[in-house]
PDB file of N, CA and C in Angstrom:
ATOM      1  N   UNK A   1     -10.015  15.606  11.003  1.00  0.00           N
ATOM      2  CA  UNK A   1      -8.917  14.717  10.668  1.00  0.00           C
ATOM      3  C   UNK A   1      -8.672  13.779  11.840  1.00  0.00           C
ATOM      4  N   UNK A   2      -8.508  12.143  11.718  1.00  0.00           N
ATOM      5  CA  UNK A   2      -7.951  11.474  12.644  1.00  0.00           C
ATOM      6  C   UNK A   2      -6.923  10.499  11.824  1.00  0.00           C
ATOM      7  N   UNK A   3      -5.837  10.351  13.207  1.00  0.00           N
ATOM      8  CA  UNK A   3      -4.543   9.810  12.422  1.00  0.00           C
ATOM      9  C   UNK A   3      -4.464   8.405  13.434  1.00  0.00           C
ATOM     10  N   UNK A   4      -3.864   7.526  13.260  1.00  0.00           N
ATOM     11  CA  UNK A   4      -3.347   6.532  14.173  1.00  0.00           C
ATOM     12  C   UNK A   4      -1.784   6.466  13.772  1.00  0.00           C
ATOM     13  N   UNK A   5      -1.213   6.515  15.425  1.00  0.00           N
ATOM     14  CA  UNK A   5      -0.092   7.206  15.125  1.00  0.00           C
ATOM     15  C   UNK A   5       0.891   5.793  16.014  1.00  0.00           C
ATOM     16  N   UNK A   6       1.908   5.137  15.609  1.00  0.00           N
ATOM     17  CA  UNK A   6       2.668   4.432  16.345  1.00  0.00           C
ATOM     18  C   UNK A   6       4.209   5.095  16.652  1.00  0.00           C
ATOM     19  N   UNK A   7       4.609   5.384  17.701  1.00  0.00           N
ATOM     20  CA  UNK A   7       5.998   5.738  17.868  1.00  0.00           C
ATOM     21  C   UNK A   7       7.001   4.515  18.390  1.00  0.00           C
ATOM     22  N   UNK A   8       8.132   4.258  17.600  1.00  0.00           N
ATOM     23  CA  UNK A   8       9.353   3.348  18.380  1.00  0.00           C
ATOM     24  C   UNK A   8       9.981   3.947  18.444  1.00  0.00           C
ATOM     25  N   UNK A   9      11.001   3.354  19.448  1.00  0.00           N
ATOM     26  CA  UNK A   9      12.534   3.934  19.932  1.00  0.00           C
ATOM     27  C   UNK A   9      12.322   3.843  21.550  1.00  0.00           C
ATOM     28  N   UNK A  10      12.810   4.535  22.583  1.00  0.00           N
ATOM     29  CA  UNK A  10      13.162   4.386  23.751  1.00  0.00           C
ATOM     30  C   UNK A  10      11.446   5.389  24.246  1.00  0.00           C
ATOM     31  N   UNK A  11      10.725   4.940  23.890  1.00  0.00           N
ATOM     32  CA  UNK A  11       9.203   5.818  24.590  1.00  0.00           C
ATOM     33  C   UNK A  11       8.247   5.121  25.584  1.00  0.00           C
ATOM     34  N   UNK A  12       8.862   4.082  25.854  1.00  0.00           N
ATOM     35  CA  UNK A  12       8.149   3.702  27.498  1.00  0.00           C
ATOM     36  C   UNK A  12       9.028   4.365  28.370  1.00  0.00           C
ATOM     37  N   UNK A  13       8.257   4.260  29.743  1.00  0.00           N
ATOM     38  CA  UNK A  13       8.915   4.409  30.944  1.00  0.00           C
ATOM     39  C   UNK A  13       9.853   5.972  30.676  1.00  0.00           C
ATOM     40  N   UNK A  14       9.740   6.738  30.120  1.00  0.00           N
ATOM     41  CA  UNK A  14      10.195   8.172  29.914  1.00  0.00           C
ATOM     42  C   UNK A  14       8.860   9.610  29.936  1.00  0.00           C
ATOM     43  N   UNK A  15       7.716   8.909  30.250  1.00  0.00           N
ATOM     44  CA  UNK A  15       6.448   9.345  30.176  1.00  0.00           C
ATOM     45  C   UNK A  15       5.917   9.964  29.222  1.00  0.00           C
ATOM     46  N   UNK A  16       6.680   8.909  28.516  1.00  0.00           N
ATOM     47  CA  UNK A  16       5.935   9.669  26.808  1.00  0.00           C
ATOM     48  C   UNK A  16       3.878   9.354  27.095  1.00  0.00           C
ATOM     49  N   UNK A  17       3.468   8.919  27.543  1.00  0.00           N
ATOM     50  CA  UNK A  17       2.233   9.066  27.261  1.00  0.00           C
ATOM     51  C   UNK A  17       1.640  10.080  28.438  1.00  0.00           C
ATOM     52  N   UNK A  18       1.929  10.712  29.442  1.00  0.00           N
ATOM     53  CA  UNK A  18       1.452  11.721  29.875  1.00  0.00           C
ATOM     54  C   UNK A  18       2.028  12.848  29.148  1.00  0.00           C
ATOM     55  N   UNK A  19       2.887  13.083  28.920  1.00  0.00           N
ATOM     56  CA  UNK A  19       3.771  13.919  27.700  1.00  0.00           C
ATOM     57  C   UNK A  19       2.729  14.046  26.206  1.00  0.00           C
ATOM     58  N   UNK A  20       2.113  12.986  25.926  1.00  0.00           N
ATOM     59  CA  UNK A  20       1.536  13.114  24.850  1.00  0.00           C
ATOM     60  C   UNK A  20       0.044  13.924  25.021  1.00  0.00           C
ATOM     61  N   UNK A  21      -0.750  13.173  26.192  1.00  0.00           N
ATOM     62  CA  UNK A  21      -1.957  14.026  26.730  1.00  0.00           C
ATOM     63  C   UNK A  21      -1.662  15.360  27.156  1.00  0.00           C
ATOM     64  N   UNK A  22      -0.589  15.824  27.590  1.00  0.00           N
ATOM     65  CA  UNK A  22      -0.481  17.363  27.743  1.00  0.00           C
ATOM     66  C   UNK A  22      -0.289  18.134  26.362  1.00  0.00           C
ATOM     67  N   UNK A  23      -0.061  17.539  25.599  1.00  0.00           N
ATOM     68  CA  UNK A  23       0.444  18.493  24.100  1.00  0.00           C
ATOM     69  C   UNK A  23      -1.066  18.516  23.294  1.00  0.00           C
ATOM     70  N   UNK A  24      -1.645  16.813  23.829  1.00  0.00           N
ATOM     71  CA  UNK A  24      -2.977  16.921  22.673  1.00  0.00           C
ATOM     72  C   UNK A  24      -4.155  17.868  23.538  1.00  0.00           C
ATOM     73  N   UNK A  25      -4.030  18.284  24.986  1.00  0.00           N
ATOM     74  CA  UNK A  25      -4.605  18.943  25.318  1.00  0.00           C
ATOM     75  C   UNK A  25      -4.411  20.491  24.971  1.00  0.00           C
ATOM     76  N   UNK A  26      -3.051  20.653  24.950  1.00  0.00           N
ATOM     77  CA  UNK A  26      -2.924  22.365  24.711  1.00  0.00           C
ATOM     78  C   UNK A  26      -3.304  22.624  22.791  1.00  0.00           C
ATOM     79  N   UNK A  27      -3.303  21.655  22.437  1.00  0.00           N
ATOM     80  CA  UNK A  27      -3.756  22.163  21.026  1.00  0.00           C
ATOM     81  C   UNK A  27      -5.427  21.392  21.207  1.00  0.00           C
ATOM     82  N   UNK A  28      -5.675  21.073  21.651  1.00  0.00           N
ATOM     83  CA  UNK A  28      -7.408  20.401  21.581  1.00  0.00           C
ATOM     84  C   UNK A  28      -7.327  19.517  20.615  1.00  0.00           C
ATOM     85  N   UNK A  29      -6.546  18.592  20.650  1.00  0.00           N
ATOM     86  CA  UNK A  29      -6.731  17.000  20.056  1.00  0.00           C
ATOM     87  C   UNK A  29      -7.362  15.972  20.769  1.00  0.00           C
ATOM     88  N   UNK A  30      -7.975  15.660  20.716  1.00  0.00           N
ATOM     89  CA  UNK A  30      -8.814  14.168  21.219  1.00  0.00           C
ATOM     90  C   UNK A  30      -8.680  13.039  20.832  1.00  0.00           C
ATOM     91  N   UNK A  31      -8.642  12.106  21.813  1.00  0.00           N
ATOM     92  CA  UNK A  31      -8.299  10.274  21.194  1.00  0.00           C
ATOM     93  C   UNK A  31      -7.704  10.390  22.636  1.00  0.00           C
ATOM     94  N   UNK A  32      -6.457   9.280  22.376  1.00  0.00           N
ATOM     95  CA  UNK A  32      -6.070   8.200  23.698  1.00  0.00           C
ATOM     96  C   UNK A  32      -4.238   7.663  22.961  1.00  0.00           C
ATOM     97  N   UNK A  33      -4.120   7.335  23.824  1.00  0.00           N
ATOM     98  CA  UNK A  33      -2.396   7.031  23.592  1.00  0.00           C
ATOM     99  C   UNK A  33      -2.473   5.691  24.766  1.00  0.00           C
ATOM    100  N   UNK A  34      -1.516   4.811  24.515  1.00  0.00           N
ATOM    101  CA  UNK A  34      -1.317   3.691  25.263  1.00  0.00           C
ATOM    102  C   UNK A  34       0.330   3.350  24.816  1.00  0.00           C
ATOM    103  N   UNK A  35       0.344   2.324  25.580  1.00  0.00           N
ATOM    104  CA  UNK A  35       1.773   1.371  25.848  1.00  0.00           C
ATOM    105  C   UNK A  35       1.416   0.305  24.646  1.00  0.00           C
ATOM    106  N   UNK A  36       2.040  -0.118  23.926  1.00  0.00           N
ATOM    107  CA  UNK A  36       1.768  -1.658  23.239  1.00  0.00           C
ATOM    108  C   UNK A  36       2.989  -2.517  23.978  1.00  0.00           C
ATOM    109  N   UNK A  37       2.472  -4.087  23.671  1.00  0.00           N
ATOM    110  CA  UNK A  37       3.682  -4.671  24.420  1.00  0.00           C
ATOM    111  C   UNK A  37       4.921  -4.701  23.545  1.00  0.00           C
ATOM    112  N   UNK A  38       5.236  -4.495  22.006  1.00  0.00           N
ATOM    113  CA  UNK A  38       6.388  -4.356  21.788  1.00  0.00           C
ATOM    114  C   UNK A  38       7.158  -3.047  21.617  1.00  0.00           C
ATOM    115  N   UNK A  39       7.161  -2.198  23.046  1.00  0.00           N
ATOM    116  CA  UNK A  39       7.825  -1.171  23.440  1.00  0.00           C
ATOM    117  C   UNK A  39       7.438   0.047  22.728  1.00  0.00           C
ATOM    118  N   UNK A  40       6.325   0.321  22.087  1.00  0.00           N
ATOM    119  CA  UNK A  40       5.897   1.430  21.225  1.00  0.00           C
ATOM    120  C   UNK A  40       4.932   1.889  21.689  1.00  0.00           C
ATOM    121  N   UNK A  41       4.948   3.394  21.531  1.00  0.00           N
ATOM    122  CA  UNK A  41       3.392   4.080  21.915  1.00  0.00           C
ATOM    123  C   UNK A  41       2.556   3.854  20.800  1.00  0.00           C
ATOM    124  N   UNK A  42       1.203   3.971  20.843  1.00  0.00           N
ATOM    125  CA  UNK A  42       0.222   4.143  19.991  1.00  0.00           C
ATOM    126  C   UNK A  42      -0.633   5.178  20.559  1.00  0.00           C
ATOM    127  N   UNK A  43      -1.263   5.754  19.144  1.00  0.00           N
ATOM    128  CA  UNK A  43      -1.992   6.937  19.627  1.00  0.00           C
ATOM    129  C   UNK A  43      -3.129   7.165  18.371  1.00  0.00           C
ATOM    130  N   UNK A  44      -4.108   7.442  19.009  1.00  0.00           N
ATOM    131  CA  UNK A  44      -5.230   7.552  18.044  1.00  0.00           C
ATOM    132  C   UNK A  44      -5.681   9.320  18.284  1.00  0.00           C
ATOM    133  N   UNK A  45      -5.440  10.229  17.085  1.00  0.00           N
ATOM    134  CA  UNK A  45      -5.386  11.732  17.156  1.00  0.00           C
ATOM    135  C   UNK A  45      -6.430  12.289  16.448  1.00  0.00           C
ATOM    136  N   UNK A  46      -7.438  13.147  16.948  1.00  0.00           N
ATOM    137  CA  UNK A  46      -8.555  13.566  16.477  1.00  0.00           C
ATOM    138  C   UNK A  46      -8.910  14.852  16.579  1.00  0.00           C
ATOM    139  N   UNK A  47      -8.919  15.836  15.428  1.00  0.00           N
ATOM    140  CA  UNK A  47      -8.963  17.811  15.381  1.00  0.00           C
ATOM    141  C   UNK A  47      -8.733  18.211  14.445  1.00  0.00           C
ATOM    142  N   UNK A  48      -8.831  19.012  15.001  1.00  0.00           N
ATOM    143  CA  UNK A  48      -8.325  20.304  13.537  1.00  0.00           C
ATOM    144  C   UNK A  48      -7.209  19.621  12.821  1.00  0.00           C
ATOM    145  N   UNK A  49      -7.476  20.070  11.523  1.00  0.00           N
ATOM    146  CA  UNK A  49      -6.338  19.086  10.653  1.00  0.00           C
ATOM    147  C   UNK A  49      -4.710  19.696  11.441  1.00  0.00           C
ATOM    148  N   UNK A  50      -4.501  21.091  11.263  1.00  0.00           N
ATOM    149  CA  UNK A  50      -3.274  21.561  11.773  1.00  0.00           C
ATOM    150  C   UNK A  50      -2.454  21.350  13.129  1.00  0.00           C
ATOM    151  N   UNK A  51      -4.095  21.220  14.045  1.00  0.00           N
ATOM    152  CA  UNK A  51      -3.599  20.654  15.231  1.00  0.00           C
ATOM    153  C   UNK A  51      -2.556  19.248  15.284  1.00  0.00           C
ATOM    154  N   UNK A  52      -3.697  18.923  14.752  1.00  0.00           N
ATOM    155  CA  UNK A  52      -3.286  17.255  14.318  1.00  0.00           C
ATOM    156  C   UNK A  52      -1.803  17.107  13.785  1.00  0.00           C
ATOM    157  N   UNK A  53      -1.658  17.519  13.048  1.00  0.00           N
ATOM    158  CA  UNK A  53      -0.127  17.726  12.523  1.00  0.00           C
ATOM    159  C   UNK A  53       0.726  18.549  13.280  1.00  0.00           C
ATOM    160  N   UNK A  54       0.650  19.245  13.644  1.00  0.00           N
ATOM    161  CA  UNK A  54       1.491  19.893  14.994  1.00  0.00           C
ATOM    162  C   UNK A  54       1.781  18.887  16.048  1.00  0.00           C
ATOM    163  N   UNK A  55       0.511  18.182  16.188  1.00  0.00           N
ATOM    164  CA  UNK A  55       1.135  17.153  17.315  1.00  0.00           C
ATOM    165  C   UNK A  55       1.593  15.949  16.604  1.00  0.00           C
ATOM    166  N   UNK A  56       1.642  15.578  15.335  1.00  0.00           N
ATOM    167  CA  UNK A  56       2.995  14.707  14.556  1.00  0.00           C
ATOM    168  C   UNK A  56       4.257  15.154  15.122  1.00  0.00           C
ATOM    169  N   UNK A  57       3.918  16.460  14.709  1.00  0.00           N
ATOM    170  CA  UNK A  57       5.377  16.875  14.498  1.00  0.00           C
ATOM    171  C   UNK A  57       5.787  16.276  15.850  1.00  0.00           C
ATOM    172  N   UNK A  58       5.656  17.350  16.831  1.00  0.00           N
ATOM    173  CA  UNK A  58       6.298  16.968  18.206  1.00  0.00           C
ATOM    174  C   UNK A  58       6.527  15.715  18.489  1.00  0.00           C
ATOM    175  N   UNK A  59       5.474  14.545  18.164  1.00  0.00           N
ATOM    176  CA  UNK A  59       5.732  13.305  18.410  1.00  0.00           C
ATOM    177  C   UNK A  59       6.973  12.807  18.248  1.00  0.00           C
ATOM    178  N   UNK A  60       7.362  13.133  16.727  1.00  0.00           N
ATOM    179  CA  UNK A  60       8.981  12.736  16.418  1.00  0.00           C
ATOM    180  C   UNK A  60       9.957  13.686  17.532  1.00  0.00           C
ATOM    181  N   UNK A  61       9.695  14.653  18.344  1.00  0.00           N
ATOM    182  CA  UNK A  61      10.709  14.410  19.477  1.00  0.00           C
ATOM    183  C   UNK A  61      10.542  13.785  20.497  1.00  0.00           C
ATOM    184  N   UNK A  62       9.243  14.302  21.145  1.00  0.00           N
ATOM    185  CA  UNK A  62       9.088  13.165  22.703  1.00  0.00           C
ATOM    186  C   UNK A  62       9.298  14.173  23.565  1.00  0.00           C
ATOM    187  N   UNK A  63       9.022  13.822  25.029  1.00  0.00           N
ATOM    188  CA  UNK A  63       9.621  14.350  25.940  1.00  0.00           C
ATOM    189  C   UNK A  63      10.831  13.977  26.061  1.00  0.00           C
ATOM    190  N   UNK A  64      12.006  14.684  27.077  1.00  0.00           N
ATOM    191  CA  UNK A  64      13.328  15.132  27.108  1.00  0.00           C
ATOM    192  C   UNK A  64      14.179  13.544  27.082  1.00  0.00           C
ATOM    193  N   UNK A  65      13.326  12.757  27.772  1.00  0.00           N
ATOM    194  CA  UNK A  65      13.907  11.553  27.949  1.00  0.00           C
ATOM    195  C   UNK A  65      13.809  10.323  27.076  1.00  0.00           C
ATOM    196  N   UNK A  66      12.834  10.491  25.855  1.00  0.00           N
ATOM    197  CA  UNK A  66      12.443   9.898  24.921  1.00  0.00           C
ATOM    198  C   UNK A  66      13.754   9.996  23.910  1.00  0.00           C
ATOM    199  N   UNK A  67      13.663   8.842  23.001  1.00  0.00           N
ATOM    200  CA  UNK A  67      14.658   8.573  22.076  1.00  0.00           C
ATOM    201  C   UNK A  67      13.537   8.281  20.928  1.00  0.00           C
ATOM    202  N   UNK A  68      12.923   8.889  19.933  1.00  0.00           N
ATOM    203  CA  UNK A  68      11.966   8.683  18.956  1.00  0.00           C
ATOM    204  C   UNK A  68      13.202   8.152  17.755  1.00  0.00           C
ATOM    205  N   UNK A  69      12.715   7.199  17.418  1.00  0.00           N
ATOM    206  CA  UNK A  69      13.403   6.178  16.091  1.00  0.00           C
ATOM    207  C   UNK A  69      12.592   6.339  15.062  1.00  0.00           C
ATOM    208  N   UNK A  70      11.323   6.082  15.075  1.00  0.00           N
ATOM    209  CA  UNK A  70      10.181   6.425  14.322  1.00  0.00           C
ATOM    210  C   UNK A  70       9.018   7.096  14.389  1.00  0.00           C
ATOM    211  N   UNK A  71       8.281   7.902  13.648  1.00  0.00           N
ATOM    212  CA  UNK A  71       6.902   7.544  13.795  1.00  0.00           C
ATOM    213  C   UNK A  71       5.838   7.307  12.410  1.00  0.00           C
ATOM    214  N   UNK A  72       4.985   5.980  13.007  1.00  0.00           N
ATOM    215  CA  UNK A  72       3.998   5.900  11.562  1.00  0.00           C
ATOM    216  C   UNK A  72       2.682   6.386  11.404  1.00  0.00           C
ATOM    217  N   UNK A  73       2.087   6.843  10.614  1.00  0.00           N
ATOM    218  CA  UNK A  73       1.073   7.242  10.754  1.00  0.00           C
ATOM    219  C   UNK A  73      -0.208   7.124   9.605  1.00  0.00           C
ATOM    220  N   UNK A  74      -1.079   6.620   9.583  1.00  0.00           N
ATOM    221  CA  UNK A  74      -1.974   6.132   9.019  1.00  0.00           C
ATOM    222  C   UNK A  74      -3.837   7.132   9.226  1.00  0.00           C
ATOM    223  N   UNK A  75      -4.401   6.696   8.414  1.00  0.00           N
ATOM    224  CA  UNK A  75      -5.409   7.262   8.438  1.00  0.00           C
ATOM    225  C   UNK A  75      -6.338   6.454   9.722  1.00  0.00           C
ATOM    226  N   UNK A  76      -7.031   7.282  10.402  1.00  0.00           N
ATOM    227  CA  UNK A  76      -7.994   6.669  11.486  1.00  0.00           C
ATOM    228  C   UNK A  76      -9.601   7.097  10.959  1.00  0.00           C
ATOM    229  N   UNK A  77     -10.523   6.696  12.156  1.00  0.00           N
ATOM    230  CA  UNK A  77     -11.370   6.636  12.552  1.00  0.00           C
ATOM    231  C   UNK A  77     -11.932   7.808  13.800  1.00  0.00           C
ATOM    232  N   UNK A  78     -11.833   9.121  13.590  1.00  0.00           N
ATOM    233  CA  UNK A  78     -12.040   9.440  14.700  1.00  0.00           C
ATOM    234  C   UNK A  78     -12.832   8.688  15.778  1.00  0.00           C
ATOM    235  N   UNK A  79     -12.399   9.243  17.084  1.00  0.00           N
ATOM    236  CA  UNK A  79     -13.295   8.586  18.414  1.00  0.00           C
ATOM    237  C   UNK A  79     -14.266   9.753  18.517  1.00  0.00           C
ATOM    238  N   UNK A  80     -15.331   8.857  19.336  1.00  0.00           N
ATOM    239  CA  UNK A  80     -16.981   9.116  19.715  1.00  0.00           C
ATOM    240  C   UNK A  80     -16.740  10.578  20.758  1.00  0.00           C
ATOM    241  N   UNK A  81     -15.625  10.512  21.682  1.00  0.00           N
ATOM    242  CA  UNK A  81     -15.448  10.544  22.184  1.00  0.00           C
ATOM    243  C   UNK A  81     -14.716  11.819  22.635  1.00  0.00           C
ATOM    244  N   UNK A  82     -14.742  13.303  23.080  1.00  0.00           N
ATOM    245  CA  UNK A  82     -14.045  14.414  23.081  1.00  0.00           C
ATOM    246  C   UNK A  82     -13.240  14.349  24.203  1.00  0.00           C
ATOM    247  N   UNK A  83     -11.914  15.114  23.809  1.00  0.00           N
ATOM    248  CA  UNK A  83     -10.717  14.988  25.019  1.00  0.00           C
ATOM    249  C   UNK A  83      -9.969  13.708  24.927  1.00  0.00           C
ATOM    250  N   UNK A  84      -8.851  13.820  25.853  1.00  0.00           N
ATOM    251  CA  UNK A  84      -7.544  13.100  25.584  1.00  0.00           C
ATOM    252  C   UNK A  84      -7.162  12.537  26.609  1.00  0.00           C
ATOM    253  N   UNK A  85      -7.297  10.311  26.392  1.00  0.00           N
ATOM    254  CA  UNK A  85      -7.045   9.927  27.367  1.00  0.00           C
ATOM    255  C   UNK A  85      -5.803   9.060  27.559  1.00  0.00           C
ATOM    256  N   UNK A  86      -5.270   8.613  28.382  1.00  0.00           N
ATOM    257  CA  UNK A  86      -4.143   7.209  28.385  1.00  0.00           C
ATOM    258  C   UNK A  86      -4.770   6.025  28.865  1.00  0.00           C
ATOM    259  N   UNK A  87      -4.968   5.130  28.480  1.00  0.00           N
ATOM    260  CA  UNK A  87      -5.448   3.949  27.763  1.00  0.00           C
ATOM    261  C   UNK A  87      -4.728   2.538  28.323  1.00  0.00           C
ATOM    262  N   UNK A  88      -5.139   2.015  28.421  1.00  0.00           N
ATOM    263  CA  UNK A  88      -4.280   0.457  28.924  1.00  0.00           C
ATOM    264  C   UNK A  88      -4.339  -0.387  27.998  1.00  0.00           C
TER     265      UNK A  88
END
């Protein structure tokens, strides 16, 4: 299963994207998460279907300092690529 995942609300600068590589690591999700410039994370999620959805879930909280408003999520493309990076 791969998802492409966008989060808004207050998720820059609260380290939502090292926050995100530690969660897709403890369940073994692979892809990459980045900053977009209109204040939203993006994240491209690749594993076990359950994994994968486990780390939805969490997404809609964030780390402690995150304010999650949304999250969307769409069908992806898995990456070539194994393990979980942050992205520019």
């Amino acid at each position: 299963m791969a998802k492409h995942v966008v989060v808004t609300g207050r998720v820059q600068g609260v380290s939502f994207r090292a926050w995100t590589r530690q969660q897709a690591e403890a369940r073994g999700v692979s892809g990459w998460v980045r900053n977009r410039v209109d204040g939203s994370v993006e994240a491209i999620l690749a594993g076990p279907d359950a994994a994968v959805e486990a780390l939805i879930t969490a997404l809609h909280e964030g780390p402690a300092a995150a304010r999650v408003e949304a999250v969307q999520v769409t069908e992806a493309k898995a990456p070539s690529e194994i393990g979980f990076q942050i992205v520019n």
